[in-house]
N, C-alpha and C. Protein backbone atom coordinates (compact mmCIF):
# COMPACT_ATOMS: atom_id res chain seq x y z
N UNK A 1 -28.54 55.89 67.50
CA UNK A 1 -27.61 54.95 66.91
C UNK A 1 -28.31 53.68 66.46
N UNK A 2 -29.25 52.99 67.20
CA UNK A 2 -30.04 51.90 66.97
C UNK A 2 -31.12 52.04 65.80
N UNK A 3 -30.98 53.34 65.29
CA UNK A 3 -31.83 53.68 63.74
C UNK A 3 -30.83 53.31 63.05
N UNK A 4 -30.09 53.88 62.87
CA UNK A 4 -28.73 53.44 61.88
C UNK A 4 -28.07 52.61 62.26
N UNK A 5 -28.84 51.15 62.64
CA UNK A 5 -28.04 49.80 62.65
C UNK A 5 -28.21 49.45 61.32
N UNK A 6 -29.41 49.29 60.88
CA UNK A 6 -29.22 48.53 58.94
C UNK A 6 -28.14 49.02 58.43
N UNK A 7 -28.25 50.65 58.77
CA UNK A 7 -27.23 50.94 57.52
C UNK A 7 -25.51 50.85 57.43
N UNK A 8 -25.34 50.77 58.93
CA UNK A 8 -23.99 50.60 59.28
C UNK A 8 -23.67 48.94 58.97
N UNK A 9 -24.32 48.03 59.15
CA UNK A 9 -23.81 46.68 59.41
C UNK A 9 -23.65 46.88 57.15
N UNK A 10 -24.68 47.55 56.60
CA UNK A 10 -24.22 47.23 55.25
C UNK A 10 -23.40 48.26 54.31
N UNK A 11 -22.90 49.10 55.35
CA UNK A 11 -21.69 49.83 54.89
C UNK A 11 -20.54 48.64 55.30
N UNK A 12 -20.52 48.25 56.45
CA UNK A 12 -19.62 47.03 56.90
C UNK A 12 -19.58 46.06 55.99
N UNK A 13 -20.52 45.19 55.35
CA UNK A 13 -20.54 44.72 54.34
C UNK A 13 -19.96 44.80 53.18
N UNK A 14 -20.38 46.01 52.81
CA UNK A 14 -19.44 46.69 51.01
C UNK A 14 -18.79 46.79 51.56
N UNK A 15 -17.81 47.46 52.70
CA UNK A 15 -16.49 48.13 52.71
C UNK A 15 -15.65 46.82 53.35
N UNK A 16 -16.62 45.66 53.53
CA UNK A 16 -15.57 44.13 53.61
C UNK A 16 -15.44 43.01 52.03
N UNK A 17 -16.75 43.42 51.46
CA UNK A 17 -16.16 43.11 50.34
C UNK A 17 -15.45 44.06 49.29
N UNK A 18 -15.28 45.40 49.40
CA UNK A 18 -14.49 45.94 48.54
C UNK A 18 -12.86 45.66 48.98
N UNK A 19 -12.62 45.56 50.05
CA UNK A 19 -11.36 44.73 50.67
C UNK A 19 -10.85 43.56 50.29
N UNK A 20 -11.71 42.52 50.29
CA UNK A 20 -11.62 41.49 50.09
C UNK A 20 -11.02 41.26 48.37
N UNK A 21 -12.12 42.07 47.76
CA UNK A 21 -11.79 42.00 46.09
C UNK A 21 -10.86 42.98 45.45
N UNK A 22 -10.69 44.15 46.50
CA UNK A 22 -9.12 45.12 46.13
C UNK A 22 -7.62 44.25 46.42
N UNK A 23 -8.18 43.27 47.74
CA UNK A 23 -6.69 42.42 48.01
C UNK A 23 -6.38 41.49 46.85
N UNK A 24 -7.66 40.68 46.56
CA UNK A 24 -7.68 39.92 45.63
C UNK A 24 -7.65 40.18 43.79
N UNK A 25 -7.93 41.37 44.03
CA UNK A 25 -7.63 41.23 42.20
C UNK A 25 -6.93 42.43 41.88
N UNK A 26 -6.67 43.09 43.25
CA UNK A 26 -5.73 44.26 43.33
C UNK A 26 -5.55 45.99 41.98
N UNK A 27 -7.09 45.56 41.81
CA UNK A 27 -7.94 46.71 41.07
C UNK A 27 -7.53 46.41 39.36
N UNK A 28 -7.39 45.31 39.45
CA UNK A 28 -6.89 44.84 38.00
C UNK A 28 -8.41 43.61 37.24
N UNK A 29 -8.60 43.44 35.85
CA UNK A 29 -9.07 42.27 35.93
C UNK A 29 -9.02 41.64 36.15
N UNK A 30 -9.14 40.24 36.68
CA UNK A 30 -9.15 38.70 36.41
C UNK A 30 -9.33 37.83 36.05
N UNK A 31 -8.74 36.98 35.63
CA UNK A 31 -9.14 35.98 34.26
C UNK A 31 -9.89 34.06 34.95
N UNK A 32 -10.34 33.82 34.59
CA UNK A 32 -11.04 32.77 34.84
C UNK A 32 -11.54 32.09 33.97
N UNK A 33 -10.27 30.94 33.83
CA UNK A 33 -10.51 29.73 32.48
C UNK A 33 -11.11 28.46 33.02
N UNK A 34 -12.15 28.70 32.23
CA UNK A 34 -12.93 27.09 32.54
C UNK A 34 -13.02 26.19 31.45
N UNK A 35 -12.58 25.21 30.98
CA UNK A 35 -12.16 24.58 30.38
C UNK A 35 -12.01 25.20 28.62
N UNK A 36 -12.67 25.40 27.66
CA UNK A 36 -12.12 26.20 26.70
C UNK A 36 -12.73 27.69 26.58
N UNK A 37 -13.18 28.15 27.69
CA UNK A 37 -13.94 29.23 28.01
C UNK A 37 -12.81 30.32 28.94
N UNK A 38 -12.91 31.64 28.49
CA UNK A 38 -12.11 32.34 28.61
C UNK A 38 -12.55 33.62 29.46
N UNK A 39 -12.92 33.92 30.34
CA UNK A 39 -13.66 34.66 30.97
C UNK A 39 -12.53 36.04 31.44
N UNK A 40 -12.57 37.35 31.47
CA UNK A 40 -12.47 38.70 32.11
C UNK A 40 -13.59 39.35 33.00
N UNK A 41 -12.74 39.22 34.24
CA UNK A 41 -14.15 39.98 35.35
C UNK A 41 -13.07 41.25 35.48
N UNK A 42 -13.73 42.63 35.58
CA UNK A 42 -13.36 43.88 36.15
C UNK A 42 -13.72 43.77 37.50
N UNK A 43 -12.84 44.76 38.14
CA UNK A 43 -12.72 44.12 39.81
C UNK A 43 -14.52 44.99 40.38
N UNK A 44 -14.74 45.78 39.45
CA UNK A 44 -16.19 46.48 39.94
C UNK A 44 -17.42 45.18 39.95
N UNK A 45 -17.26 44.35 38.52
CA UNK A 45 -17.85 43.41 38.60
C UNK A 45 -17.97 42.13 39.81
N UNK A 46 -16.60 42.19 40.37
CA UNK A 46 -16.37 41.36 40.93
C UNK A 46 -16.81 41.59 42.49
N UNK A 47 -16.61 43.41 42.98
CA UNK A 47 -17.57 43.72 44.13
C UNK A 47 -18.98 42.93 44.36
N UNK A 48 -19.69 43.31 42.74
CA UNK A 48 -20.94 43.40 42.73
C UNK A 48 -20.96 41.96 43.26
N UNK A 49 -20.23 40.92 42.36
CA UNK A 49 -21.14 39.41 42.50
C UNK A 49 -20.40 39.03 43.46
N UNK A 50 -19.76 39.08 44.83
CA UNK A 50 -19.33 39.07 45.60
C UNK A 50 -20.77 39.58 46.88
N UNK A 51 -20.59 41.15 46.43
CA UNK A 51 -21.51 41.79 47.49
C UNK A 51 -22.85 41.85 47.39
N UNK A 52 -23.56 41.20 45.95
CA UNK A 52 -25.27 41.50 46.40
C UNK A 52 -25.78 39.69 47.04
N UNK A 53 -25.17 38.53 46.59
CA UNK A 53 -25.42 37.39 47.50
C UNK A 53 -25.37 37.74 48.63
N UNK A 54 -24.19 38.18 49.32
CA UNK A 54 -23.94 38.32 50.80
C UNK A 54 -24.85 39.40 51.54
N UNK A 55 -25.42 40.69 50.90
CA UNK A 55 -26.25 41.13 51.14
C UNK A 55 -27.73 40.81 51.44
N UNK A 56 -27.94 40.04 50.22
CA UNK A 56 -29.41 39.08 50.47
C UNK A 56 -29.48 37.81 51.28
N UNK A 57 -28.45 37.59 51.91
CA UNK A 57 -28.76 36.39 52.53
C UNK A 57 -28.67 37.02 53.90
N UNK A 58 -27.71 38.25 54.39
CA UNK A 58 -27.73 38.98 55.71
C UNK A 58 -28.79 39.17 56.16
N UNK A 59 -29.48 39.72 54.91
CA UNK A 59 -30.51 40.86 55.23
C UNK A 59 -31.57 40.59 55.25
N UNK A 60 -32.09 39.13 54.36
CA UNK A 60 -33.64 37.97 53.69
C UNK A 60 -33.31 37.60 55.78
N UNK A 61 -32.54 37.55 56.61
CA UNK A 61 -32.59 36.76 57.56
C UNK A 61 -33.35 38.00 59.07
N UNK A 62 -32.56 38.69 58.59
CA UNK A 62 -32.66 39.92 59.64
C UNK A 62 -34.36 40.44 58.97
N UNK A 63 -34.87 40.46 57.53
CA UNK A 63 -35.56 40.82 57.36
C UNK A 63 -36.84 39.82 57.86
N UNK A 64 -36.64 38.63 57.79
CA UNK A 64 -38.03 37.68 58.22
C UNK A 64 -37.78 37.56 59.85
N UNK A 65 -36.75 38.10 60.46
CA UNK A 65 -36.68 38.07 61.90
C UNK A 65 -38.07 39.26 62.37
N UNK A 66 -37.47 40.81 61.55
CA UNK A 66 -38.60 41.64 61.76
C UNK A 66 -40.15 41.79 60.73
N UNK A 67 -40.26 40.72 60.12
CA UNK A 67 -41.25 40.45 59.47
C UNK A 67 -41.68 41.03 58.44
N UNK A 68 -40.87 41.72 57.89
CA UNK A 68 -40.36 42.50 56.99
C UNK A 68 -40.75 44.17 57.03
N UNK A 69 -41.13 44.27 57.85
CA UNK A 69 -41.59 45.56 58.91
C UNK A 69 -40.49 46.55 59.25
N UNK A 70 -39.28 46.62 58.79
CA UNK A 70 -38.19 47.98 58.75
C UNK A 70 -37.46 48.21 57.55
N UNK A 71 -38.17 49.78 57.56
CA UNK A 71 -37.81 49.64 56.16
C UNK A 71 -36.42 50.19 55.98
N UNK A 72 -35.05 50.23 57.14
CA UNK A 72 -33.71 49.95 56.38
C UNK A 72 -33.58 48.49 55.79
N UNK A 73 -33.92 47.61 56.43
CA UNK A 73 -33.76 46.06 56.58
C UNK A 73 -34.06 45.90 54.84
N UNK A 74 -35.48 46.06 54.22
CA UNK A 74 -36.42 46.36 53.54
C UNK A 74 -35.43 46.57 52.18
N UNK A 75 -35.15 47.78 52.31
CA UNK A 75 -34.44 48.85 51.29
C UNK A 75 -32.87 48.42 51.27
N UNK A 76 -32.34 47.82 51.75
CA UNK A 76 -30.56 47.15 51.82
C UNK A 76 -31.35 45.91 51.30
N UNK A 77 -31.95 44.68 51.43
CA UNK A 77 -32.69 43.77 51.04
C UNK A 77 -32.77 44.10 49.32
N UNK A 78 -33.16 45.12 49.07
CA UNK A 78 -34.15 45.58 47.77
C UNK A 78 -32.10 45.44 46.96
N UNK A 79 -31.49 46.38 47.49
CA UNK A 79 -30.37 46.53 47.16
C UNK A 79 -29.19 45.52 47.07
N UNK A 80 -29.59 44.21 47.50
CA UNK A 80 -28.89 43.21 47.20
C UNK A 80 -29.49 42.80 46.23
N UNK A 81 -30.65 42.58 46.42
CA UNK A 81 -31.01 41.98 45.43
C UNK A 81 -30.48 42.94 43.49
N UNK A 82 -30.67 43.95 43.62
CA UNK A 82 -30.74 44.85 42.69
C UNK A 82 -29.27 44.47 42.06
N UNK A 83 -28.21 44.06 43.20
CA UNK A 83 -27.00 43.84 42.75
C UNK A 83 -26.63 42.33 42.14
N UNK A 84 -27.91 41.40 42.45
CA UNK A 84 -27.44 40.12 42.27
C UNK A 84 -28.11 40.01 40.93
N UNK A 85 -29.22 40.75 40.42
CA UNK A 85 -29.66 40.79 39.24
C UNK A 85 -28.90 41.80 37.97
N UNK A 86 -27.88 42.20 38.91
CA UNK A 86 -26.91 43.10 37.92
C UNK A 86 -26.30 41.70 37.25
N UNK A 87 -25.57 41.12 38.42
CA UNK A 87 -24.90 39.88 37.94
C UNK A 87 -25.47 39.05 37.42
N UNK A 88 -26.91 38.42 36.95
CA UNK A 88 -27.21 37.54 36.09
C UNK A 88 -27.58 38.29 34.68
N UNK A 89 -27.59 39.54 34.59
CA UNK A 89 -27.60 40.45 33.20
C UNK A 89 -26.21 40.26 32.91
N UNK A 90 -25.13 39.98 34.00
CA UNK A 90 -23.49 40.10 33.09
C UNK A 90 -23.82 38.03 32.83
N UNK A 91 -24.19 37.52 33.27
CA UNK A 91 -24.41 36.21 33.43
C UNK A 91 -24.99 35.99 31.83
N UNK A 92 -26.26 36.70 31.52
CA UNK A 92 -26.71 36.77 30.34
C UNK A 92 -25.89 37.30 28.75
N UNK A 93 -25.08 38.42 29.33
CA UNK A 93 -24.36 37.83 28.04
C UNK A 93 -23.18 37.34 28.07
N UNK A 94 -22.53 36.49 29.10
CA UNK A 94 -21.56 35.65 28.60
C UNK A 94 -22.43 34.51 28.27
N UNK A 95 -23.55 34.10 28.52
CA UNK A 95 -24.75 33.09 28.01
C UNK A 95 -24.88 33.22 26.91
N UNK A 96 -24.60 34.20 26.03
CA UNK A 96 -25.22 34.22 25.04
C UNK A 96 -27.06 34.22 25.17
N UNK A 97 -27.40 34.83 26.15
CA UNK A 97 -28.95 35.09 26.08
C UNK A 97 -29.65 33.58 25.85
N UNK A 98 -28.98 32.82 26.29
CA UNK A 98 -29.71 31.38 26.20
C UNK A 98 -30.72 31.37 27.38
N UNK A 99 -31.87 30.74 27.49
CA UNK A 99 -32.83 30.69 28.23
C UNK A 99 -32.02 29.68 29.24
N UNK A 100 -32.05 29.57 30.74
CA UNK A 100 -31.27 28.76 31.54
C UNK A 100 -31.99 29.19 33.04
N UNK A 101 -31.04 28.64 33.78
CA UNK A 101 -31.42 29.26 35.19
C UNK A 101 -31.16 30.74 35.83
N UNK A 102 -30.58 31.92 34.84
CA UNK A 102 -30.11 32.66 35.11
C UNK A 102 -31.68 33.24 35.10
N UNK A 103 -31.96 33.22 33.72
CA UNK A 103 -33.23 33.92 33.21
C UNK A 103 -34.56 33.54 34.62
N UNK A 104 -34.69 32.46 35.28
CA UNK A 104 -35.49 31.99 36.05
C UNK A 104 -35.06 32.90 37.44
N UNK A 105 -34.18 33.12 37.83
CA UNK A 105 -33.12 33.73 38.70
C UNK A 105 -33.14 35.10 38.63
N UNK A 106 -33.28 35.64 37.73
CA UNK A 106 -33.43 37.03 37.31
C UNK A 106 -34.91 37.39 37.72
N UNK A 107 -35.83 36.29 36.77
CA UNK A 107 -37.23 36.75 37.39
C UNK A 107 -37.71 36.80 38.65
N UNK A 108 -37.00 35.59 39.52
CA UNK A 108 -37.22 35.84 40.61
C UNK A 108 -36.77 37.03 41.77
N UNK A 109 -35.82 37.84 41.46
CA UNK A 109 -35.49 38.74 41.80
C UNK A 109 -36.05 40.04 41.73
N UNK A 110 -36.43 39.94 40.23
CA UNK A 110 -37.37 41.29 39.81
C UNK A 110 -39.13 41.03 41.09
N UNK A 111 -39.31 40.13 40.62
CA UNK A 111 -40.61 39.81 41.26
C UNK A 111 -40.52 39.96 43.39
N UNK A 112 -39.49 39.59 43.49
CA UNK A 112 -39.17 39.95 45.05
C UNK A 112 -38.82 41.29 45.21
N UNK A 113 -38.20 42.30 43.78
CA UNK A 113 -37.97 43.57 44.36
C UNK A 113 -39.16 44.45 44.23
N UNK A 114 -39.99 43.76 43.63
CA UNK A 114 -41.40 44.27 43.45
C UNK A 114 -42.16 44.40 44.63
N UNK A 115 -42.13 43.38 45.13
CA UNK A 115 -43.32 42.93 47.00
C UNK A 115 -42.16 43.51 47.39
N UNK A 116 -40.89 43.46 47.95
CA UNK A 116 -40.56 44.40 48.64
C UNK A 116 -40.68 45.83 48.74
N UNK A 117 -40.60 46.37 47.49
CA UNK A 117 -40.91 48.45 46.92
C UNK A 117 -42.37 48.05 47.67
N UNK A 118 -43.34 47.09 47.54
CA UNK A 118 -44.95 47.69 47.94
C UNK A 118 -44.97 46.99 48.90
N UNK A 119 -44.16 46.43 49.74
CA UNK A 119 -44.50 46.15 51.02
C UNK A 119 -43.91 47.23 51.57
N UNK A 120 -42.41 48.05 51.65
CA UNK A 120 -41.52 49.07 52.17
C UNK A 120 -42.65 50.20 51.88
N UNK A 121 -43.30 50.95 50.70
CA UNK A 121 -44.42 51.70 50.21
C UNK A 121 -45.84 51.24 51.91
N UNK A 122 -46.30 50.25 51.86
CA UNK A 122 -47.32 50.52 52.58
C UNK A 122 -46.74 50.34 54.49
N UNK A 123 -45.40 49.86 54.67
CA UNK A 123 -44.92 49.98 55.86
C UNK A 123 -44.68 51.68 56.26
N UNK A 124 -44.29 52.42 54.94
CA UNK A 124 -44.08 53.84 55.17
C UNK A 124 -45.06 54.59 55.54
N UNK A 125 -46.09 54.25 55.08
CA UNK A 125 -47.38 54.49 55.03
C UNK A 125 -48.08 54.72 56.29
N UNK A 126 -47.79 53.81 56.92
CA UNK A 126 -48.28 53.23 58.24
C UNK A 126 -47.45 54.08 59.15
N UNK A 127 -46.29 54.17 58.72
CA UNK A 127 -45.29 54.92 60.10
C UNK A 127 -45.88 56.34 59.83
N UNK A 128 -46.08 56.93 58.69
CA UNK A 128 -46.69 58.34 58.58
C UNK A 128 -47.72 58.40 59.18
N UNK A 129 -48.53 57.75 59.04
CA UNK A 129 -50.15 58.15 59.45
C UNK A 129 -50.41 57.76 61.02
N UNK A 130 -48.87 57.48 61.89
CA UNK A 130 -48.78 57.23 63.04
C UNK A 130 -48.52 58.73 64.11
């Protein structure tokens, strides 16, 4: 059971934010006017940018606790992130592809899911040849 702690606490996760955003937008869009700006989120969208922050901040904590040395921790980590860079690609085109903090935000994500794949790659490595 203590192998399948990562993966349970981030099934707990999605299946608290798919709750959260089924109560709240009740599988419908939602509209979000900011001053002459007219915004539609689909409630899938709204999982995502809901659930890959909360993922990366669970998991960036639990992951520098074990030093980034398990690779569920590792791979749910990789997967927030993967989700929070979904959301600055929907970020990008209500931007209109303007260069901003999204674009800076994005790179930094790609570049962390990178050292994570080859840090998770040579941690695997190590557990095999054990």
């Amino acid at each position: 059971m203590v192998k399948f702690k990562d993966f349970l606490v981030l099934v707990a996760i999605l299946f608290m934010v798919l709750i959260v955003s089924v109560l709240a937008t009740q599988r419908t869009a939602f509209d979000i006017q900011l001053h002459d700006t007219y915004l539609v989120i689909g409630w899938p969208e709204a999982i995502i940018s809901l659930g890959g922050p909360l993922i990366v901040v669970v998991y960036f904590f639990r992951a520098l606790a074990r030093k980034f040395k398990n690779l569920g921790t590792n791979a749910s980590l990789v997967l927030g992130l993967l989700f929070t860079s979904y959301v600055e690609i929907i970020t990008f085109q209500v931007e209109g592809y303007q260069f901003g903090r999204a674009w800076i935000l994005l790179v930094v994500c790609v570049v962390c899911i990178l050292i994570l794949v080859l840090k998770s790659i040579n941690v695997w490595k190590n557990e095999i040849s054990k």
